[in-house]
Protein backbone atom coordinates (compact mmCIF):
# COMPACT_ATOMS: atom_id res chain seq x y z
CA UNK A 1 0.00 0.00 0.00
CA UNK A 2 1.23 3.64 -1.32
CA UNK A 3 1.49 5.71 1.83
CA UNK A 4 1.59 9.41 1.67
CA UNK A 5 3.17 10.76 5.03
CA UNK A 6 3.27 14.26 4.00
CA UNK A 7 -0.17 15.77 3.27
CA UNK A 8 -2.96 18.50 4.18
CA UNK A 9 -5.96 20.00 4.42
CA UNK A 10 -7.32 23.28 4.35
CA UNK A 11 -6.68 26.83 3.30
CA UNK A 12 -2.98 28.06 2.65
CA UNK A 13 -3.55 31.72 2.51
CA UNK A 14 -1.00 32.09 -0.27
CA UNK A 15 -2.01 30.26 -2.72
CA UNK A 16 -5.41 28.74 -3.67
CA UNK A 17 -5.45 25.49 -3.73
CA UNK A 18 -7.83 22.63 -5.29
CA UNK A 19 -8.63 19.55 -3.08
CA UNK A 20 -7.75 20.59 -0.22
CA UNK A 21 -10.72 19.50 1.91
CA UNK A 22 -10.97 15.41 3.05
CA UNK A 23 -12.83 14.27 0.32
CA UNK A 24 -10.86 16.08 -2.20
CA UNK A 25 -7.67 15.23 -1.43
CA UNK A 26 -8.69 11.17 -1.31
CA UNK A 27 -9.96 11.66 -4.91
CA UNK A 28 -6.77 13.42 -6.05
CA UNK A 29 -4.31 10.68 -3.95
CA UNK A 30 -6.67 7.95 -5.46
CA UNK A 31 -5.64 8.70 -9.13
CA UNK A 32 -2.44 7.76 -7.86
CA UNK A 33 -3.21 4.52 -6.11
CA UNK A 34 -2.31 6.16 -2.87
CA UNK A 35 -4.37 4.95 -0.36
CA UNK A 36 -2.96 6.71 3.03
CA UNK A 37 -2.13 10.25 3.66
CA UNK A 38 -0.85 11.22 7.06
CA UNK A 39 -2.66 14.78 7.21
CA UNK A 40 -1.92 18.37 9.31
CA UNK A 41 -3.88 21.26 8.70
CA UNK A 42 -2.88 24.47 6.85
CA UNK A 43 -4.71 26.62 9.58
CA UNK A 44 -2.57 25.37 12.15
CA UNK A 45 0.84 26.52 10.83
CA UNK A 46 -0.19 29.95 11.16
CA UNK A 47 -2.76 30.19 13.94
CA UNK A 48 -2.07 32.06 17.19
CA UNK A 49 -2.93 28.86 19.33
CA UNK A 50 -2.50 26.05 16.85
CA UNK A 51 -4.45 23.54 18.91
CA UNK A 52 -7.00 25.03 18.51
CA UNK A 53 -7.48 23.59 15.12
CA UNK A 54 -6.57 20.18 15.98
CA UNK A 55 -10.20 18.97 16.96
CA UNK A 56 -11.43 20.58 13.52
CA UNK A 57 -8.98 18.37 12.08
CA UNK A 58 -9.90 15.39 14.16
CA UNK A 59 -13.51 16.21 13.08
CA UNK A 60 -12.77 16.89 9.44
CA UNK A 61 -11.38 13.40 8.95
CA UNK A 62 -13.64 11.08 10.47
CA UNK A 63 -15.23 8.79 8.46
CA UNK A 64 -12.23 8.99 6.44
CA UNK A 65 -10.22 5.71 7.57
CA UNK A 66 -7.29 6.45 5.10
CA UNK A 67 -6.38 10.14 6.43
CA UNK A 68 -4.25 9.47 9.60
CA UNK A 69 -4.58 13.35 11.47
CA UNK A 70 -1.30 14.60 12.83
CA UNK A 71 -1.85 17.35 15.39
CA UNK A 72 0.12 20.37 15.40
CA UNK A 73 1.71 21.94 18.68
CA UNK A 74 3.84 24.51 19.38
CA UNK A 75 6.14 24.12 22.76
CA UNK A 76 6.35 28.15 22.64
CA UNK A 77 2.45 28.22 23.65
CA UNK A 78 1.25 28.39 27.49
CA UNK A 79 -0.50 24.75 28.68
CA UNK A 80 1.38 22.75 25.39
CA UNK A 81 1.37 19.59 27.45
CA UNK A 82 -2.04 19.92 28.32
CA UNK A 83 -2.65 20.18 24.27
CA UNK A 84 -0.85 17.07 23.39
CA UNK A 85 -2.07 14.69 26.34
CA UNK A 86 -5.76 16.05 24.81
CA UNK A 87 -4.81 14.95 21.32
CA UNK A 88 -3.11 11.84 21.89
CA UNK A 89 -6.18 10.87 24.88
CA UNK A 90 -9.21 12.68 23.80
CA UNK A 91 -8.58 12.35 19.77
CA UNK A 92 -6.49 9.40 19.16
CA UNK A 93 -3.28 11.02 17.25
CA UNK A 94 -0.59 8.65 16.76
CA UNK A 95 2.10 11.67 15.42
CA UNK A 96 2.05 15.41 15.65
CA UNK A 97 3.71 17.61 13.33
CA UNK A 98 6.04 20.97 14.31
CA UNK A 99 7.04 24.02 12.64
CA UNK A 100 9.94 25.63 14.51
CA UNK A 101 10.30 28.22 11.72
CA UNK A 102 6.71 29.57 11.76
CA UNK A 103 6.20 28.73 15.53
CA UNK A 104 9.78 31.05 16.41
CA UNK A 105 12.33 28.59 17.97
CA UNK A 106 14.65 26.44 17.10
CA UNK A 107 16.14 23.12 17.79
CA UNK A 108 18.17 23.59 20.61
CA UNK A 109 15.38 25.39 22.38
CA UNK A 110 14.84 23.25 26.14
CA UNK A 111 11.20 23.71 25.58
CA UNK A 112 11.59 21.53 21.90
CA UNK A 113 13.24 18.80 23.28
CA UNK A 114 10.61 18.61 26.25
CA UNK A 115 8.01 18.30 23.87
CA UNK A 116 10.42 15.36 22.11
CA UNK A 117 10.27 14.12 25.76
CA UNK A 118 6.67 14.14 26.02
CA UNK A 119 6.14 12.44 22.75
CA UNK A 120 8.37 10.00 23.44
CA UNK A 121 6.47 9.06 26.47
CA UNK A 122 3.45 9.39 25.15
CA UNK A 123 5.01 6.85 22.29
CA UNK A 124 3.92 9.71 19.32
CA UNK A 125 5.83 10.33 16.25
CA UNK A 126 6.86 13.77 15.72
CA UNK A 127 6.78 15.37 12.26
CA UNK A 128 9.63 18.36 11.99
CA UNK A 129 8.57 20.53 8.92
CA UNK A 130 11.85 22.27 7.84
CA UNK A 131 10.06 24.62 5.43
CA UNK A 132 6.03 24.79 4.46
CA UNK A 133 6.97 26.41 0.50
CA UNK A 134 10.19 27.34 -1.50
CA UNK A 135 11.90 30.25 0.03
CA UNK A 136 12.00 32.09 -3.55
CA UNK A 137 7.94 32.24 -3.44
CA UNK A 138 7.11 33.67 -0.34
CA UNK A 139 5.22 36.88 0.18
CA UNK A 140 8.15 39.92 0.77
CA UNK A 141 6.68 40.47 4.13
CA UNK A 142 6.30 37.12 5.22
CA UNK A 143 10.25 35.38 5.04
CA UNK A 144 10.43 32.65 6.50
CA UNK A 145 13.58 30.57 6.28
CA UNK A 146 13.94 27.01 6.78
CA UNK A 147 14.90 25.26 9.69
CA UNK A 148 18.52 23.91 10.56
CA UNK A 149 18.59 20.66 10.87
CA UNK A 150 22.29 20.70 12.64
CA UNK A 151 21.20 20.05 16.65
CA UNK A 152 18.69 17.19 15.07
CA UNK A 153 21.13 14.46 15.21
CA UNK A 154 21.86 14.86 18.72
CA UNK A 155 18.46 15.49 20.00
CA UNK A 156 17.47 11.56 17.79
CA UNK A 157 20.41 10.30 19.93
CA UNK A 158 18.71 11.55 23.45
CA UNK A 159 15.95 10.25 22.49
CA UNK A 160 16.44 6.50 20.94
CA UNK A 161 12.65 5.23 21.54
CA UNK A 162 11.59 8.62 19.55
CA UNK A 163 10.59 7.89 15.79
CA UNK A 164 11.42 11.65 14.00
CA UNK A 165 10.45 12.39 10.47
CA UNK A 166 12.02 14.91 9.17
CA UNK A 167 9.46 16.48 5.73
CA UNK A 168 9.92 19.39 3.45
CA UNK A 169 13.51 18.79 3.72
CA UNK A 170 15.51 19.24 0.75
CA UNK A 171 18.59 17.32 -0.70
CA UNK A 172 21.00 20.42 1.34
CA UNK A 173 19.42 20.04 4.51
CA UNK A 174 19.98 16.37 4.61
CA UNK A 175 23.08 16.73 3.05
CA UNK A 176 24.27 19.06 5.99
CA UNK A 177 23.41 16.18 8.53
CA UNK A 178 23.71 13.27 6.52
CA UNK A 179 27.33 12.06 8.06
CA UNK A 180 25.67 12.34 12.11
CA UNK A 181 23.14 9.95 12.02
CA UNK A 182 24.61 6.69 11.44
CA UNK A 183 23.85 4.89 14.07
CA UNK A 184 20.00 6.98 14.69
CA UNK A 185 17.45 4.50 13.38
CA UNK A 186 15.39 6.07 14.76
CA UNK A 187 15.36 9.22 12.37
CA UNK A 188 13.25 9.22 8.98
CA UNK A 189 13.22 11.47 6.12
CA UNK A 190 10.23 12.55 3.39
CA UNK A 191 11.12 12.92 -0.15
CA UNK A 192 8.60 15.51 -1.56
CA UNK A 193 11.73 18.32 -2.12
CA UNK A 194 14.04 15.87 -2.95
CA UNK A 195 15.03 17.39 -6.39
CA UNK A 196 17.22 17.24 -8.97
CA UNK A 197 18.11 14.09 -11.64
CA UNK A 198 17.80 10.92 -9.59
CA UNK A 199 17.68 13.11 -6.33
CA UNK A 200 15.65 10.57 -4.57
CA UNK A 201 18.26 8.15 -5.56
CA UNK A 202 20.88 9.82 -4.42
CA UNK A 203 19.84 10.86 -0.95
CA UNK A 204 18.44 7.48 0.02
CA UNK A 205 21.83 5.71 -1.23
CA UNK A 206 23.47 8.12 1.19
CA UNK A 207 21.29 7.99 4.00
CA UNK A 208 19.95 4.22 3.72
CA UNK A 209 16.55 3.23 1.72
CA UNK A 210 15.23 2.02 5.20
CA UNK A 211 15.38 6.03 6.08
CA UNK A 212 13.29 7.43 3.01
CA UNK A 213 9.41 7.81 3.49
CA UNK A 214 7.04 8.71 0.46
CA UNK A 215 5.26 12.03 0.80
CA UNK A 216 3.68 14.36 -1.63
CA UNK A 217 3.43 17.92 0.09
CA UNK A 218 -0.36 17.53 -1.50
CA UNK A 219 -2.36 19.71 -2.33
CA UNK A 220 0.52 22.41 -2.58
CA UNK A 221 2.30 20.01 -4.97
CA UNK A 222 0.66 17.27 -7.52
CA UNK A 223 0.96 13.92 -5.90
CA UNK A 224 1.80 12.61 -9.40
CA UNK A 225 5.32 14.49 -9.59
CA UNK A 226 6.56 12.80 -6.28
CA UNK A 227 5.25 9.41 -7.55
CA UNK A 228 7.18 9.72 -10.36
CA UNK A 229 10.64 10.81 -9.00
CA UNK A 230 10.29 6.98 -7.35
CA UNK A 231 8.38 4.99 -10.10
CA UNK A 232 10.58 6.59 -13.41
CA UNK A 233 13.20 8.92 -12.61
CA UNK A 234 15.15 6.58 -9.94
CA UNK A 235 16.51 3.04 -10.27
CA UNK A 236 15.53 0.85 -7.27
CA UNK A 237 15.24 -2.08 -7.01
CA UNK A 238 11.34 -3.67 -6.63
CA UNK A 239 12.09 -4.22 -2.72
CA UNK A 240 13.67 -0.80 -2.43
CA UNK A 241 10.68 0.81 -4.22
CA UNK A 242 7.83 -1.14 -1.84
CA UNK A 243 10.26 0.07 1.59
CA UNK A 244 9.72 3.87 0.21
CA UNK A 245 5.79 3.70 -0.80
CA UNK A 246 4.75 1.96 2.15
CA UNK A 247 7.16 -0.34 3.81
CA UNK A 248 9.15 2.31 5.76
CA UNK A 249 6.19 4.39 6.86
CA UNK A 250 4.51 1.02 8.22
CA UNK A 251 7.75 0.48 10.36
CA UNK A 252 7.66 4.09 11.48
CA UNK A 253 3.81 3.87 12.66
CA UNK A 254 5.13 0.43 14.46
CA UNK A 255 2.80 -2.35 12.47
């Protein structure tokens, strides 16, 4: 099974997007055969209290057994670990996703690696968005740049029972980190800005296969391009290929 672990719903107030509601976003995955999508909301990246649109998103996806809903929380906000005990007790979350950029901290910040703490304890995967959209597109007024990976590594390390996916990183920002985390299986990385010839290729041959996780960035970017870069541009083998659609994510979620 095709699993997308890099999706969303909602409004993106910079660009208008098409499926971007439950429904829509199935239909558009479907043409692909992809028949999960781990989900956060748009709303939540830029909200003043993001939790408070993580019961919308609970809500939004019910019924829908093939979106898995990743909360959103920000370690920055007052009552945090009230938020995430609520979403992993009251709503059922298995992963929450973070945006350090957007959210104003960064890696090394105690109150991130609490929340790693808490996760870990609370045996949820955490999500670390290093960017939401290219740098080059962004609105003049609204900059945001991405987020360095560099204290990653050693926070994976301090936390060995944590499972981290690292999305919206590109082929530099693993690059940068790449030679640290031998040794940190417990550290995954999404393809979706994995660019250039092969560029999927590349990273996972430097990184390990068992490291790479499908994702799609949908409904910012066509699911189709991202199936592609695995099923066309890149030459792995048929094992290699089933790890990176589905086989990698499964071991992530623990199945």
């Amino acid at each position: 099974m095709t699993i997308d672990c890099n999706a969303n719903i909602g409004r993106w107030p910079f660009r208008r997007l098409s499926y971007s509601d439950p429904a829509g976003l199935l239909e558009r995955l479907g043409r692909c055969d992809i028949r999960q999508a781990w989900v956060g909301a748009f709303e939540a990246v830029l909200a003043r209290d993001c939790h408070m649109e993580n019961a919308p998103l609970a809500d939004a996806v019910s019924g829908h057994e093939a979106l898995l809903p990743l909360a959103t929380i920000n370690p920055e906000f007052p009552r945090w670990e009230q938020d995430l005990c609520a979403c992993v007790h009251s709503y059922g979350f298995r992963g929450i996703r973070v945006y350090p950029n957007y959210h104003l901290y960064t890696l090394d910040d105690p109150r991130f690696e609490a929340l790693l703490t808490a996760a870990e304890e609370l045996d949820v995967f955490v999500a670390l968005a290093v960017r939401m959209t290219d740098e080059r597109h962004h609105f003049p007024r609204c900059m945001i740049p991405p987020v360095d990976l560099g204290p990653l590594p050693a926070l994976a390390g301090r936390h060995p029972k944590l499972r981290l996916l690292v999305v919206n990183g590109n082929n530099g920002d693993v690059g940068r980190i790449a030679g640290a985390i031998e040794g940190l299986p417990n550290l995954y990385f999404e393809m979706s800005r994995f660019e250039s010839v092969c560029g999927v290729e590349t990273v996972a041959r430097r990184i390990g296969v068992e490291r790479v996780l499908f994702g799609t960035h949908a409904p910012y970017y066509y699911p189709e391009s991202a199936l592609l870069k695995i099923t066309r541009e890149c030459r792995f083998t048929a094992s290699e290929q089933e790890a990176i659609l589905g086989g990698n994510a499964e071991r992530l979620l623990g199945r």
